[in-house]
Each structure stands twice: as C-alpha cells, then as structure tokens.
C-alpha atoms as a PDB file:
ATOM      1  CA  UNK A   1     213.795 164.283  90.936  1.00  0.00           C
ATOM      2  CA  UNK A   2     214.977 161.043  92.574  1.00  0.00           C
ATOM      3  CA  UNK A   3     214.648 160.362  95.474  1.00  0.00           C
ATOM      4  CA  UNK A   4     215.943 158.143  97.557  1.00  0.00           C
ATOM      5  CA  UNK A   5     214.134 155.064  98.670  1.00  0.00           C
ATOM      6  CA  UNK A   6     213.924 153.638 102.289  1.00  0.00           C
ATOM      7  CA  UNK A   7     211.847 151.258 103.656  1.00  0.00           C
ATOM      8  CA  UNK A   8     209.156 152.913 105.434  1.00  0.00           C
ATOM      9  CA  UNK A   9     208.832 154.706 101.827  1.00  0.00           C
ATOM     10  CA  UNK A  10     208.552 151.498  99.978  1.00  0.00           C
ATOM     11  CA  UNK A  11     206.131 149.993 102.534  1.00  0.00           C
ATOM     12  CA  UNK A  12     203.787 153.617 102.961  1.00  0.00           C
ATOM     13  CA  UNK A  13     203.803 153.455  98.821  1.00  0.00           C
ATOM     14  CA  UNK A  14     202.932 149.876  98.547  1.00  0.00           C
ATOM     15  CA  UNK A  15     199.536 150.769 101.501  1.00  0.00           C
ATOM     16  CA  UNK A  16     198.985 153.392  98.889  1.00  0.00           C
ATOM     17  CA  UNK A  17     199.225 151.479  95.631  1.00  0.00           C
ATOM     18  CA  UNK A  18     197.072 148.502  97.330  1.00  0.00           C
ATOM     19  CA  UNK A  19     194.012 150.845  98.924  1.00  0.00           C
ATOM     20  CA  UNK A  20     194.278 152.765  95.641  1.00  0.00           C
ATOM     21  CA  UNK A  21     193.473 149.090  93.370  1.00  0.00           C
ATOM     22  CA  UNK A  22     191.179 147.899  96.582  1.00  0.00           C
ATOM     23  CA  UNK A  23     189.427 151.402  95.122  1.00  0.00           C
ATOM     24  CA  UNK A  24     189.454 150.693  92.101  1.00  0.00           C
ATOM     25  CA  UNK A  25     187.939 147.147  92.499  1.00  0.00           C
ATOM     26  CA  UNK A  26     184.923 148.903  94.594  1.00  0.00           C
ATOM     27  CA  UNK A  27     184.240 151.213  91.602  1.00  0.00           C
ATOM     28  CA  UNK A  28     184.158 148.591  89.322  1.00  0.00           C
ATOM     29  CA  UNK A  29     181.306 147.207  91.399  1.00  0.00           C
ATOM     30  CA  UNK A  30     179.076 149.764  91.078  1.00  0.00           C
ATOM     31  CA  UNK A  31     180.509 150.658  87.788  1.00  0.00           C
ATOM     32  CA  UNK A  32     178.783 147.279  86.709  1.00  0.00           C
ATOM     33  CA  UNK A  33     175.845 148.015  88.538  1.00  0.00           C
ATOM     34  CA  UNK A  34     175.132 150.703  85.582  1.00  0.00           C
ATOM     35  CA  UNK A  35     176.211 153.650  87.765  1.00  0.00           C
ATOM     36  CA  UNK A  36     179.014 155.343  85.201  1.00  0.00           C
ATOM     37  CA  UNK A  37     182.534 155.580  87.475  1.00  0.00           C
ATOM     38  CA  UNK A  38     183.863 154.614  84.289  1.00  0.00           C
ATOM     39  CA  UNK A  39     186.589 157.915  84.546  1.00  0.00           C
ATOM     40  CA  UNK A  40     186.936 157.062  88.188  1.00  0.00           C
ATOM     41  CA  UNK A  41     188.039 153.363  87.889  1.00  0.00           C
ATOM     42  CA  UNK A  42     190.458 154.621  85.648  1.00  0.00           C
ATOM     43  CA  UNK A  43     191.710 157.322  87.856  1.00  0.00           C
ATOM     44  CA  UNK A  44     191.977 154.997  90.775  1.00  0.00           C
ATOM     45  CA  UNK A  45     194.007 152.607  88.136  1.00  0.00           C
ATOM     46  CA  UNK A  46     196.142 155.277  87.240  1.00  0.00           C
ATOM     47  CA  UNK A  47     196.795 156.003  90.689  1.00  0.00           C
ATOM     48  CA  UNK A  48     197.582 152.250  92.041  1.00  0.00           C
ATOM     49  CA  UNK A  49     200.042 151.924  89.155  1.00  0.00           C
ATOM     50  CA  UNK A  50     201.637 155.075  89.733  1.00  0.00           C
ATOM     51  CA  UNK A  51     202.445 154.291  93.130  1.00  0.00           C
ATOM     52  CA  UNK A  52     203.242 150.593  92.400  1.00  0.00           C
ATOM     53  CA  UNK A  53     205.765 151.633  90.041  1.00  0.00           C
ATOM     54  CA  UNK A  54     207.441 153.568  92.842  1.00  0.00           C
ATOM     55  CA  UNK A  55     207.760 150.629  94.922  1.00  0.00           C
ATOM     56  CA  UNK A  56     208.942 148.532  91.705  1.00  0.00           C
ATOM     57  CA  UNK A  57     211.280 151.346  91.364  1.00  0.00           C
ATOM     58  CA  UNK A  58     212.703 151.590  95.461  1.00  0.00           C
ATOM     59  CA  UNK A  59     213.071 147.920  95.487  1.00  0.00           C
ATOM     60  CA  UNK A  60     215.315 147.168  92.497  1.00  0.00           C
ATOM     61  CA  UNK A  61     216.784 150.920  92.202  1.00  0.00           C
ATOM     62  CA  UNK A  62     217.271 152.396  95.600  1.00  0.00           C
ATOM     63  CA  UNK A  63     215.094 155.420  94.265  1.00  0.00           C
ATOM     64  CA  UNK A  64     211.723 156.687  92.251  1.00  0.00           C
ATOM     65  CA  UNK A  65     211.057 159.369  90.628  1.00  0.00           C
ATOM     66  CA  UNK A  66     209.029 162.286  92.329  1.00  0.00           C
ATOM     67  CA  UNK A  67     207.857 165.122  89.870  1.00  0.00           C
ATOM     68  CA  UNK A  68     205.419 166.419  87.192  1.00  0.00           C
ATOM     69  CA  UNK A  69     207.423 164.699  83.514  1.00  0.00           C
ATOM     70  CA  UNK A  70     205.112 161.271  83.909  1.00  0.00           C
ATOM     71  CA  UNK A  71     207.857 160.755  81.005  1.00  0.00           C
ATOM     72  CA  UNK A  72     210.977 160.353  83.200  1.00  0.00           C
ATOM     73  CA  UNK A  73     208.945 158.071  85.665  1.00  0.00           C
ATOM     74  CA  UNK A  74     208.183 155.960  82.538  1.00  0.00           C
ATOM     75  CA  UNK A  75     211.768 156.070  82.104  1.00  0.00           C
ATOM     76  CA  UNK A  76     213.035 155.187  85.064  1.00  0.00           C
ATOM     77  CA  UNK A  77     210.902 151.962  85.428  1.00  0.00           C
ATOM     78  CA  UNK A  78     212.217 150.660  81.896  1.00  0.00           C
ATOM     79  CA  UNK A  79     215.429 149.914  83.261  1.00  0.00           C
ATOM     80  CA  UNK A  80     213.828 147.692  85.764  1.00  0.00           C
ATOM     81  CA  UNK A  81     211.023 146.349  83.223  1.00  0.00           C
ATOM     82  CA  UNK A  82     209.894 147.273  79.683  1.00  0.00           C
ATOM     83  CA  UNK A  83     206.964 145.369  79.522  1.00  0.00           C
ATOM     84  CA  UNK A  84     205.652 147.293  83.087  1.00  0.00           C
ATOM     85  CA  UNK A  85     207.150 150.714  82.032  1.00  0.00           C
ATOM     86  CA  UNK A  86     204.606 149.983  78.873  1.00  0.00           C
ATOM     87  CA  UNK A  87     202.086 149.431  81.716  1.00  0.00           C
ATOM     88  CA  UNK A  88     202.939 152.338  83.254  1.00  0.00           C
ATOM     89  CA  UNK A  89     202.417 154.228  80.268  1.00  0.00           C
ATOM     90  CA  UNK A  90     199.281 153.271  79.239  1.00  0.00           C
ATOM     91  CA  UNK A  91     197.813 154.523  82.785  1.00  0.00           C
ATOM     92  CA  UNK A  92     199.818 157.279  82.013  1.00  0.00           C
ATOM     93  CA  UNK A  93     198.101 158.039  78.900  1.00  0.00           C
ATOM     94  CA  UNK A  94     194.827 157.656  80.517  1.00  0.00           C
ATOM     95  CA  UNK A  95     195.200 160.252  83.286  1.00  0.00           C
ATOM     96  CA  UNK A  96     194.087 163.624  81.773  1.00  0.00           C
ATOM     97  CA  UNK A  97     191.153 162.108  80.088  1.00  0.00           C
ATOM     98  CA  UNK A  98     190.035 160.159  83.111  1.00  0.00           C
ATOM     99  CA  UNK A  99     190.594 162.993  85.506  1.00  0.00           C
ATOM    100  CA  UNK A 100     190.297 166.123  84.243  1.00  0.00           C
ATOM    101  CA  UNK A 101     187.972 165.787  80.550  1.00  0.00           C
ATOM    102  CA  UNK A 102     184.829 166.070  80.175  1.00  0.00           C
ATOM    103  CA  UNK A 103     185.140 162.741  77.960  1.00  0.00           C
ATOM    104  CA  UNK A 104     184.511 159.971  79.504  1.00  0.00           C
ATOM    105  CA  UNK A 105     187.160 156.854  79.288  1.00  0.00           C
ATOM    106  CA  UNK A 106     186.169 154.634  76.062  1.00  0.00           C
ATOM    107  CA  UNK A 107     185.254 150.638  77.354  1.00  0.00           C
ATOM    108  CA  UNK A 108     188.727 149.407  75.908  1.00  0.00           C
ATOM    109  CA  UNK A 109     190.318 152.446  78.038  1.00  0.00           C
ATOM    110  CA  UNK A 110     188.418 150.437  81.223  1.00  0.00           C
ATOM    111  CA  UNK A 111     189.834 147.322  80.168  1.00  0.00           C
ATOM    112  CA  UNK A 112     193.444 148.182  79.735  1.00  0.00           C
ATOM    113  CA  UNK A 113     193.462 150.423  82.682  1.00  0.00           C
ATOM    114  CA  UNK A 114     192.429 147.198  84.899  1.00  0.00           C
ATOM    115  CA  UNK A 115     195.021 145.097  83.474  1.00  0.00           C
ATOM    116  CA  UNK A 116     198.082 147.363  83.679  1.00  0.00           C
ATOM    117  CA  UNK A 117     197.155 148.386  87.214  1.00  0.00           C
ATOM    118  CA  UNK A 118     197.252 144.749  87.963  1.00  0.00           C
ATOM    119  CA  UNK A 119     200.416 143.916  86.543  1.00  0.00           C
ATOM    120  CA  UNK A 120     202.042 146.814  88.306  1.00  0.00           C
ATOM    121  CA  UNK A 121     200.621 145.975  91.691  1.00  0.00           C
ATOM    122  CA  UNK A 122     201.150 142.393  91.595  1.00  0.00           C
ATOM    123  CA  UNK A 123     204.823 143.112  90.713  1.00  0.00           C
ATOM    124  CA  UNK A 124     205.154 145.349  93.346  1.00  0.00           C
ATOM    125  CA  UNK A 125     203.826 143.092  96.281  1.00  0.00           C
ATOM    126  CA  UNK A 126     206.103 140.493  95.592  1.00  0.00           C
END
C-alpha cells in the first residue's frame, strides 16, 4: 500500500526518523559503556531508517509505502536511490535478529546498522 504523502506526514515521519537516530545515538552511549544494547542500537537504526526512507520517499514520490513486504518498501526507494534502497536493506536485514532473536547483532551488524541509518537520515533532512 501507497499512500499518499502530505506534508504534515513528511514532517511527523521526519520527528520520528530523527528521535528514533537521537535513540539510537543514546544507546550507543551506554552500549560503549559495556552495558550490551547491542540488539537495541540496531533496532533503533532500523527504525530511523525505516522512517527516513518514508520521508525520502514523500518528498521525491508523492507517496511511501505502508505495509508488512519490507521488500516493496525496498523497492519503492530504488527508484529514488539505489545506493539508499541498499541502505535500506541492510537495516532491513537486521530487523528480526535485532528485535525478535535471541542472537544478539554481530559487531559488524553494529557498524553497518550506524552507517546506513545515517545515510538515510541525513538524506532525508535535507
């Protein structure tokens, strides 16, 4: 599902996809502080890009996709960008394991999850 994209939705997505990387950066804090939030920095990654690539999305599409095939969202942002849809997809990839295993994220999961999040919500705050 597509839906279409209006302002107020771009702007209450792009709150979300900033407090969700703010989130993120707060983990990582205490992360480093040897408490393991390893699978919730992730999750909060996953979640910033997510809704970053909605705003990417509104802005240069007039719409986003809304529904449970992370696939189609992937696909969507690809005709926008195919170096953030690969962003998008990495997060994507991360999701089950960081949210609902009980395996925790590997290091190199940590780092990619920190850069593709960051690429997505730099994009969308331009």
């Amino acid at each position: 599902m597509n839906p279409k994209a209006d302002q107020g939705a771009r702007e209450g997505r792009l709150r979300k996809a900033r407090a969700f990387r703010e989130s993120a950066e707060l983990t990582e804090q205490f992360m480093n502080d040897g408490t393991d939030l390893r699978d919730a920095y992730v999750t909060m990654c996953v979640h910033a890009g997510i809704a970053a690539a909605d705003v990417i999305c509104m802005k240069a599409l007039g719409e986003y996709y809304s529904g449970p095939r992370h696939e189609e969202a992937t696909r969507l942002l690809e005709k926008v960008d195919k170096t953030l849809a690969r962003h998008l997809a990495t997060l994507l990839a991360m999701k089950t394991k960081a949210g609902y295993s009980d395996m925790p994220v590997s290091n190199d999961q940590i780092t990619r999850a920190g850069r593709a999040m960051e690429a997505l919500v730099d994009r969308a705050s331009q």
